[in-house]
Protein backbone atom coordinates (compact mmCIF):
# COMPACT_ATOMS: atom_id res chain seq x y z
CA UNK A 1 0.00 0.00 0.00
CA UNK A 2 1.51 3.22 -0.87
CA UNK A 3 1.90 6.33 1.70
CA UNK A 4 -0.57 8.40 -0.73
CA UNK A 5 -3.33 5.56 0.15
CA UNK A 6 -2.21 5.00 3.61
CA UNK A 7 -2.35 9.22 4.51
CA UNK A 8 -6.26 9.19 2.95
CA UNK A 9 -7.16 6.07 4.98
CA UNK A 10 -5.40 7.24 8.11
CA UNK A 11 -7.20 10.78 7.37
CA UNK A 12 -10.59 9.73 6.84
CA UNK A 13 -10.32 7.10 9.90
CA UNK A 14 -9.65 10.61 12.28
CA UNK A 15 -12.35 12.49 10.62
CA UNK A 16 -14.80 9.23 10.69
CA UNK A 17 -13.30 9.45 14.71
CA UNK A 18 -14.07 13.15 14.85
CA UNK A 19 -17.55 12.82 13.64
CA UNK A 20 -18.46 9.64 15.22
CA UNK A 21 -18.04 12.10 18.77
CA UNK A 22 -20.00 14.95 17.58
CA UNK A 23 -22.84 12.05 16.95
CA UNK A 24 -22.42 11.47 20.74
CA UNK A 25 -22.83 14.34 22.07
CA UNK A 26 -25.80 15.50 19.73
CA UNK A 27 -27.30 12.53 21.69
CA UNK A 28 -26.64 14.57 25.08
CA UNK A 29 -27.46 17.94 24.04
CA UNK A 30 -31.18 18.94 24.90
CA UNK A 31 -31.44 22.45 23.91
CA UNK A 32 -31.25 21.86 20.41
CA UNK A 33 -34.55 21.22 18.25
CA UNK A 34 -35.38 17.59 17.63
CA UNK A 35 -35.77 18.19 13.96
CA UNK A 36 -32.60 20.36 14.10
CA UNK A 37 -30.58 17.10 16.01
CA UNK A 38 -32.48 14.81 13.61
CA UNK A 39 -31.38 16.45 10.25
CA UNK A 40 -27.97 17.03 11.52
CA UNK A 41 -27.42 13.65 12.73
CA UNK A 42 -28.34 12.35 9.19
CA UNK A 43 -26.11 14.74 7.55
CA UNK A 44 -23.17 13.24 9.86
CA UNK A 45 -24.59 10.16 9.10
CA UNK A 46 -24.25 10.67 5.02
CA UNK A 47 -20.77 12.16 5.68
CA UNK A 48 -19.36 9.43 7.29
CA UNK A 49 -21.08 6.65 5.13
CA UNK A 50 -19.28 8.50 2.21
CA UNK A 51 -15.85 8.74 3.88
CA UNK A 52 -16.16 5.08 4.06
CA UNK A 53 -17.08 4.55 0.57
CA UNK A 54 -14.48 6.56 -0.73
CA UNK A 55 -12.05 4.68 1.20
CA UNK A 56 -13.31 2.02 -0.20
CA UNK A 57 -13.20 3.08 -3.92
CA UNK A 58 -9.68 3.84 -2.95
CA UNK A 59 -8.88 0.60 -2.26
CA UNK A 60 -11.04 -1.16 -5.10
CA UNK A 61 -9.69 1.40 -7.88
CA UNK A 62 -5.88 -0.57 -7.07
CA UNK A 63 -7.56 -4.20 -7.17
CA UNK A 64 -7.78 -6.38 -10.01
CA UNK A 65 -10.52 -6.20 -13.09
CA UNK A 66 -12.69 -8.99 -11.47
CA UNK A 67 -13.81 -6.13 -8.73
CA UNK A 68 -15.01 -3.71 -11.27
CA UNK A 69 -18.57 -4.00 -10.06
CA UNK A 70 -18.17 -3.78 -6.65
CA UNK A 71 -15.92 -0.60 -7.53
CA UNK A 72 -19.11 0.37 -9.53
CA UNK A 73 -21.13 -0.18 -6.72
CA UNK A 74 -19.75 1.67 -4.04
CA UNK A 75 -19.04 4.73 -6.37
CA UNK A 76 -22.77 4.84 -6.84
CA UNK A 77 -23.53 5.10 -3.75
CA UNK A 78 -20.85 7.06 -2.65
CA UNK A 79 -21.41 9.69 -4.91
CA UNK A 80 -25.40 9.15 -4.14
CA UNK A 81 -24.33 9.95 -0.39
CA UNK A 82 -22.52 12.77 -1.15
CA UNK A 83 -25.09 14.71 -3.06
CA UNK A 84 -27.29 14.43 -0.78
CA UNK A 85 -25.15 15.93 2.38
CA UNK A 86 -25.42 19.70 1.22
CA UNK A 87 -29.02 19.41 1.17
CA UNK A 88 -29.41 17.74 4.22
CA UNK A 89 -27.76 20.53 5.85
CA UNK A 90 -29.96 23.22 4.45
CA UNK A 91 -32.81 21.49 5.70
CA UNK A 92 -31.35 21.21 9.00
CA UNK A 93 -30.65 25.21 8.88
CA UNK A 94 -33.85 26.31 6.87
CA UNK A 95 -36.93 27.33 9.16
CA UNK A 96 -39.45 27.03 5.99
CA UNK A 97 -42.40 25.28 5.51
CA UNK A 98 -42.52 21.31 5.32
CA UNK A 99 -43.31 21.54 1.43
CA UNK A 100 -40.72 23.78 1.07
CA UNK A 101 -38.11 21.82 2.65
CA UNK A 102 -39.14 18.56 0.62
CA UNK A 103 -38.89 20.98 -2.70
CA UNK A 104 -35.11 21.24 -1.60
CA UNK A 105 -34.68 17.90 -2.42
CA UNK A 106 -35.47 16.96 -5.70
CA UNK A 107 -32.11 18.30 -7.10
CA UNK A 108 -30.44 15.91 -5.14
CA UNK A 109 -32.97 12.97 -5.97
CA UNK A 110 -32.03 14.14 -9.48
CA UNK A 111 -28.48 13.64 -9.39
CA UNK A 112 -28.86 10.29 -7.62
CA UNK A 113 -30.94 8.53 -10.08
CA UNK A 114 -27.85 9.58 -12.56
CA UNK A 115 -25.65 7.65 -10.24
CA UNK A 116 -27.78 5.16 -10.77
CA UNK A 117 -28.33 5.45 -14.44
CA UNK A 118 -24.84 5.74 -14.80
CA UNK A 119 -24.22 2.04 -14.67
CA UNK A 120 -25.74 1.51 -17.85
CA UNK A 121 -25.19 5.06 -19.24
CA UNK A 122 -21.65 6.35 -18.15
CA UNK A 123 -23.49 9.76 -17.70
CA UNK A 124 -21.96 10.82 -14.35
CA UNK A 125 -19.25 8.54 -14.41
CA UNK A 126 -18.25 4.59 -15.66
CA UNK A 127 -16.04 2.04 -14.07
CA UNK A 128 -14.74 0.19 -16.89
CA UNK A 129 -14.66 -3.81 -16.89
CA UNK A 130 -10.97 -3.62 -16.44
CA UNK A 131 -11.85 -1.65 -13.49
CA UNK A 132 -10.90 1.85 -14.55
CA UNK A 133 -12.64 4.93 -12.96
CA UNK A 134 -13.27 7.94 -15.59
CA UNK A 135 -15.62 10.93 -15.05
CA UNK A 136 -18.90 11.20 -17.36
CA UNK A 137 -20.35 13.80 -20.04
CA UNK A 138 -22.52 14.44 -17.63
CA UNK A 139 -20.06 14.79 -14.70
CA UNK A 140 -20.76 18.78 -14.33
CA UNK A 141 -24.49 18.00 -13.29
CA UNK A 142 -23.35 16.65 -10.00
CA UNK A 143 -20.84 19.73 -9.44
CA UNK A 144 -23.81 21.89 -10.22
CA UNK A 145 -26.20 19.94 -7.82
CA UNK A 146 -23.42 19.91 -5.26
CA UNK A 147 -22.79 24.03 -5.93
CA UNK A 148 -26.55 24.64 -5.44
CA UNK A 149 -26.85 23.10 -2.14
CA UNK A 150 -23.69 25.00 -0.52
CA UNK A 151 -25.69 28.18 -1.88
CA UNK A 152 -29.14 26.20 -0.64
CA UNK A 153 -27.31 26.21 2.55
CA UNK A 154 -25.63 29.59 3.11
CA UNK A 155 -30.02 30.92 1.76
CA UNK A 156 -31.58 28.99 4.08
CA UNK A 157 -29.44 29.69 7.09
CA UNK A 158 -30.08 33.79 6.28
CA UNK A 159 -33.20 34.15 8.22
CA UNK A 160 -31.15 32.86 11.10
CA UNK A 161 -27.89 34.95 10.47
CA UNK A 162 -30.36 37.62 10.19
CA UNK A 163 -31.42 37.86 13.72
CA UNK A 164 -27.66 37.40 15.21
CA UNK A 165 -25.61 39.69 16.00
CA UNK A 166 -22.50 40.17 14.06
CA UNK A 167 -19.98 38.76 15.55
CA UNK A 168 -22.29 35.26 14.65
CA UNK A 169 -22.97 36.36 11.25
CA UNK A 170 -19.05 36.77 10.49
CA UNK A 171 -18.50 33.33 12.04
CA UNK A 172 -21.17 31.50 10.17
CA UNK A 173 -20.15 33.13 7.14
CA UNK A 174 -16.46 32.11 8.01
CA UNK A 175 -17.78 28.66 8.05
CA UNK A 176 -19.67 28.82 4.69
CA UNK A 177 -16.89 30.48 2.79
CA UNK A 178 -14.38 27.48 4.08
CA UNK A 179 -16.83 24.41 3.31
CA UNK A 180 -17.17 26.19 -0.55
CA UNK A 181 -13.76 26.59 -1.13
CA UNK A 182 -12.70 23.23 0.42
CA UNK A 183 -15.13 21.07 -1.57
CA UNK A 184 -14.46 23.24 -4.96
CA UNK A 185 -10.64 22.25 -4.41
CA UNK A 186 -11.53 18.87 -4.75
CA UNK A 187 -14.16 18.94 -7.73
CA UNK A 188 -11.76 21.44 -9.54
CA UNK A 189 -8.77 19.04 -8.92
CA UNK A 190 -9.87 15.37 -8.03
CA UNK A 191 -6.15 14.56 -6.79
CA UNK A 192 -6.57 16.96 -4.01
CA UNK A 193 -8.55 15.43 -0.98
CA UNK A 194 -9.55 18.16 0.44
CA UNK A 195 -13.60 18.27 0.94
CA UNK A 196 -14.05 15.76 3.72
CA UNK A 197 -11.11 17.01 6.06
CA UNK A 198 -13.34 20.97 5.16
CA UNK A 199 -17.08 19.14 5.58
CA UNK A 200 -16.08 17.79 9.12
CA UNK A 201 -14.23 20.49 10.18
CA UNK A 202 -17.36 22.71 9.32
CA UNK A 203 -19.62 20.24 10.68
CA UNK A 204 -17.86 20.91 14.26
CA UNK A 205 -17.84 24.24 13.62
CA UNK A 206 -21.33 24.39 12.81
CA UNK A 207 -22.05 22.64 16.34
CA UNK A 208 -19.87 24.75 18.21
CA UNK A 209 -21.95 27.71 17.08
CA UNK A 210 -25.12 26.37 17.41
CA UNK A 211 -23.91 25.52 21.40
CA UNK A 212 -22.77 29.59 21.32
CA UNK A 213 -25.96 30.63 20.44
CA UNK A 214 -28.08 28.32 23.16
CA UNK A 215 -25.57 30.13 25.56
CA UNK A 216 -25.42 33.59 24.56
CA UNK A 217 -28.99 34.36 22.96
CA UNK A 218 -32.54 34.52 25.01
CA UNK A 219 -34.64 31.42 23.59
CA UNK A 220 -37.92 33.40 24.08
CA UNK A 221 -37.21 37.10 22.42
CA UNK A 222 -34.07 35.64 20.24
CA UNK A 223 -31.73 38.81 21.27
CA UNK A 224 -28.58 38.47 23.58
CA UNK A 225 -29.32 37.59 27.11
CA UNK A 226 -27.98 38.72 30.11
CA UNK A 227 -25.06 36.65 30.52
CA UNK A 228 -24.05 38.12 27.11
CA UNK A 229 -24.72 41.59 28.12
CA UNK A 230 -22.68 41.32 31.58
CA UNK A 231 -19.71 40.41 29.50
CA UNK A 232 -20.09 43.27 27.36
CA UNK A 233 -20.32 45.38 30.26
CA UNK A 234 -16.65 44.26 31.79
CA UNK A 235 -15.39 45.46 28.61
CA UNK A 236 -13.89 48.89 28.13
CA UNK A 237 -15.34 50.34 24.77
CA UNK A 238 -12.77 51.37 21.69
CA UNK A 239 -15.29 53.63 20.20
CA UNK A 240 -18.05 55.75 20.82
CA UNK A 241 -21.41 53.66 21.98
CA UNK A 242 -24.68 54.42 22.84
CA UNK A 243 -26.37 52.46 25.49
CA UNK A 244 -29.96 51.73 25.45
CA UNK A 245 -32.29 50.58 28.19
CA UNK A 246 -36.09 49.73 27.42
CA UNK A 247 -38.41 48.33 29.97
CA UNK A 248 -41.88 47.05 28.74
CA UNK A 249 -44.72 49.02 30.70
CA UNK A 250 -47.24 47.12 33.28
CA UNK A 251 -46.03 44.06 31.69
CA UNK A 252 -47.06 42.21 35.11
CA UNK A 253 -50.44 43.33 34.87
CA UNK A 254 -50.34 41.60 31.12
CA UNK A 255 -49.25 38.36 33.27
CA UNK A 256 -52.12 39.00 35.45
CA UNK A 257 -55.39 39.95 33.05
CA UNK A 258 -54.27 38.09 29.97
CA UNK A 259 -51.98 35.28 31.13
CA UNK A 260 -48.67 34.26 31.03
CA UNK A 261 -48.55 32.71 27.27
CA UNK A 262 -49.79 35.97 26.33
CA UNK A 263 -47.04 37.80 28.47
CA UNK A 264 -44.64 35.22 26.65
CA UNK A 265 -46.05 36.30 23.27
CA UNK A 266 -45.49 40.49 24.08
CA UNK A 267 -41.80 39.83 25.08
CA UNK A 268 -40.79 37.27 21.82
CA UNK A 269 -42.91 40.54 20.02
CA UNK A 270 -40.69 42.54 21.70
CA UNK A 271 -37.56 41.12 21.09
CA UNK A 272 -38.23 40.72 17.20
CA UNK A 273 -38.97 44.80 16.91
CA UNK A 274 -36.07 45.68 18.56
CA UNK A 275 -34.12 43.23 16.20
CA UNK A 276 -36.08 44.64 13.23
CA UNK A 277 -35.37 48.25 14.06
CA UNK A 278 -32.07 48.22 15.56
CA UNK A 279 -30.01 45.73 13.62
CA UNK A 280 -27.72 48.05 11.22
CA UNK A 281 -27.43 49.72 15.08
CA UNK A 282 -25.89 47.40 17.55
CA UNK A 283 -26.79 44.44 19.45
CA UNK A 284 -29.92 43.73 21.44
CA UNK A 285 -29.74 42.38 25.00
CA UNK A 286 -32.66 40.76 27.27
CA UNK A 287 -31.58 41.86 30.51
CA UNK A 288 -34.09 41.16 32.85
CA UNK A 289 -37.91 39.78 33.19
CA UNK A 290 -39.15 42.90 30.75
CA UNK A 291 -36.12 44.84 30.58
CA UNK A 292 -33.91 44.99 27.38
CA UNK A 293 -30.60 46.69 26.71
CA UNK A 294 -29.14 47.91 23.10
CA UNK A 295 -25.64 48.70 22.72
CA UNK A 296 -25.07 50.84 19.02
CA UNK A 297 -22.22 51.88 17.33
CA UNK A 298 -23.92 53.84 14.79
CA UNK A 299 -24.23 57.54 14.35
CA UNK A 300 -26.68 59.23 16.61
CA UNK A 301 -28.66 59.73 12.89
CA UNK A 302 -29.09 56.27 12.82
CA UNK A 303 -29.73 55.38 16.22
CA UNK A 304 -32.51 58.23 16.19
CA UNK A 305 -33.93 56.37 13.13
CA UNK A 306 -33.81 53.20 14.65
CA UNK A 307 -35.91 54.20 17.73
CA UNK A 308 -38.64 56.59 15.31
CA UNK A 309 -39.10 53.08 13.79
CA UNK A 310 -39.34 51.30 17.12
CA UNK A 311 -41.71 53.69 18.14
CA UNK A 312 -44.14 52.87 14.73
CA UNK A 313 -43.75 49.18 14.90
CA UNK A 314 -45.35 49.75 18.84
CA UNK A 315 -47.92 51.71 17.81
CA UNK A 316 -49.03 49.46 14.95
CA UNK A 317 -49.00 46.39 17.21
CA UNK A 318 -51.53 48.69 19.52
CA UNK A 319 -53.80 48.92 17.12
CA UNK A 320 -54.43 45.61 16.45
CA UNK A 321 -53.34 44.34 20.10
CA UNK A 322 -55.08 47.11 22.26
CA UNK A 323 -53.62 45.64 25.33
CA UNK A 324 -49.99 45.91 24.11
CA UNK A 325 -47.80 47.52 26.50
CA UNK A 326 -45.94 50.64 25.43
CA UNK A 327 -41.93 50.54 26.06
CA UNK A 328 -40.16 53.01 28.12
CA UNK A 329 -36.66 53.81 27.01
CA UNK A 330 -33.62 56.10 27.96
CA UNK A 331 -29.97 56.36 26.40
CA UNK A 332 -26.53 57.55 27.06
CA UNK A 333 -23.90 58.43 24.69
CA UNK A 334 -20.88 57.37 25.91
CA UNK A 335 -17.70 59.79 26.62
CA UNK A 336 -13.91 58.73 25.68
CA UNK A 337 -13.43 57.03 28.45
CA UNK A 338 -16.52 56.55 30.08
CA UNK A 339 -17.15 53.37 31.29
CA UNK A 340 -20.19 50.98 30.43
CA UNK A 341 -21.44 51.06 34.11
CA UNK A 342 -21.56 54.38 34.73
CA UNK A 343 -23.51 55.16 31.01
CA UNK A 344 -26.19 52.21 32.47
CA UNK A 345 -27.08 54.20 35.26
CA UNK A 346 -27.43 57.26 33.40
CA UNK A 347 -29.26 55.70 30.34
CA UNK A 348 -31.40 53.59 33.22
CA UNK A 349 -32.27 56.84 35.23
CA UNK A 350 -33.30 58.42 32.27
CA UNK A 351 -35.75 55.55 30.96
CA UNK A 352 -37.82 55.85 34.51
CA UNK A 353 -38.27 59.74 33.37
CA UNK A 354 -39.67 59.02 30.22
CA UNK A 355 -41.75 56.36 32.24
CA UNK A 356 -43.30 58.66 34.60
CA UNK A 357 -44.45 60.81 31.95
């Protein structure tokens, strides 16, 4: 066995190792969605089936002409696997409708009865009777279906990335960028095994954020929660910010006349205006039972903007939702030098004047 074969094997065993973990503790984590553990378990699933197919090919390209249909076999349903893993993932990411999500994959159903076909055909690829491997006419179909479901993938997670702040955004758009350019390398130049050692390291990646978000964002109003906030405040800012506080009027007699699910549906409300209005601005914090915090590093043009829109969004949920609470709000811009603590009390002292009003 060569050292080239014996450096894939050895690689794909680790990332087979690697993946086979992340499998484990998906089973432990419970803040995750079941659908969202269930369609990312399958796409670790189809990634490490294929890693073991293509270890196999490996092995079956260098054997003798009487294993050209097993070597026939397993590409089939190695490159079946494979096709499908991009999509898989997009599902996992995309928060669309059921019929939507089953639309996603036909174009990967597509490519795999080609596989198939390609036994008899040679479209995608053939594996010759003396047992030589060769790419297909129609080879370019499966790097287009493989193309669209990155892009499937970076679409579908956008509503997500949308509502994140952007230090998330720039990390799951880190991740996207480095799965596309790993699995390219390898379609552009087959040689190069690249795409699995990329596809599990952005499979880990993926978790790890997905575990940063359960820790740092509010699961109810989907902003920043106070953990997340309390950091921030420890810091010393490098350029000018302006620090919000908002507090959600007689939000306990909500609670009291119209329930607590209803009190649950204000503040997730809640949370999505302020995301809506202030998210060129800054990052939105849940600090307390109704209170919320926004730190913005925008102009003061902008942040005034921001909080004339806040204020229309409120006032068209109050027409349709008489009993929705108005929200009480009072800001500081920060001084060079001033520190985060000292702008809270002033922004905070300011909100309960514009409460009293």
């Amino acid at each position: 066995m060569s050292s080239y074969i014996l450096s894939l094997l050895i690689g794909h065993s680790l990332n087979i190792a690697a993946l086979s973990f992340l499998l484990y503790l998906l089973g432990k984590n419970i803040l995750m969605s079941k659908d969202r553990i269930h369609t990312y378990r399958l796409a670790i699933i189809l990634t490490i089936l294929a890693m073991v197919l293509e270890c196999a090919g490996i092995l079956l390209d260098r054997a003798g002409a009487s294993w050209w249909a097993a070597n026939l076999a397993v590409n089939i349903m190695g490159f079946s696997c494979s096709s499908l893993i991009p999509y898989v993932l997009a599902w996992s990411g995309s928060e669309s409708s059921l019929k939507t999500k089953r639309i996603l994959l036909l174009f990967p159903l597509c490519t795999v009865i080609l596989c198939i076909a390609s036994s008899e055909t040679g479209w995608l690829f053939t594996v010759s009777h003396s047992n030589v491997y060769s790419r297909g006419p129609l080879f370019w179909i499966y790097i287009v279906n493989y193309l669209i479901g990155v892009f499937l993938i970076v679409g579908t997670s956008y509503g997500t990335a949308s509502r994140l702040a952007r230090q998330e955004r720039r990390y799951l758009l880190g991740i996207y960028v480095f799965f596309l350019i790993g699995v390219s390398t390898q379609i552009l130049y087959p040689e190069v095994h690249t795409s699995w050692q990329c596809i599990t390291l952005c499979l880990l990646l993926y978790y790890i954020f997905q575990r940063e978000i359960q820790f740092r964002y509010d699961p109810l109003t989907g902003v920043l929660n106070r953990a997340a906030f309390d950091k921030e405040m420890e810091t010393t800012p490098q350029n000018p910010k302006i620090l919000v506080i908002l507090d959600v009027d007689n939000f306990k007699a909500i609670n009291n006349s119209h329930g607590h699910v209803e009190g649950d549906r204000i503040l997730s409300t809640v949370g999505r205006i302020l995301r809506k209005c202030f998210i060129k601005c800054g990052n939105c914090y849940r600090i307390g039972g109704d209170e919320f915090a926004i730190l913005s590093d925008s102009s003061e043009v902008a942040f005034r903007s921001a909080i004339r829109k806040l204020i229309r969004r409120v006032e068209r949920e109050r027409a349709h939702t008489p009993w929705f609470p108005n929200i009480s709000y009072g800001y500081h811009v920060l001084q060079p030098g001033e520190s985060l603590p000292a702008a809270f009390q002033k922004a905070d002292a300011q909100m309960y004047r514009y409460k009293r009003r």
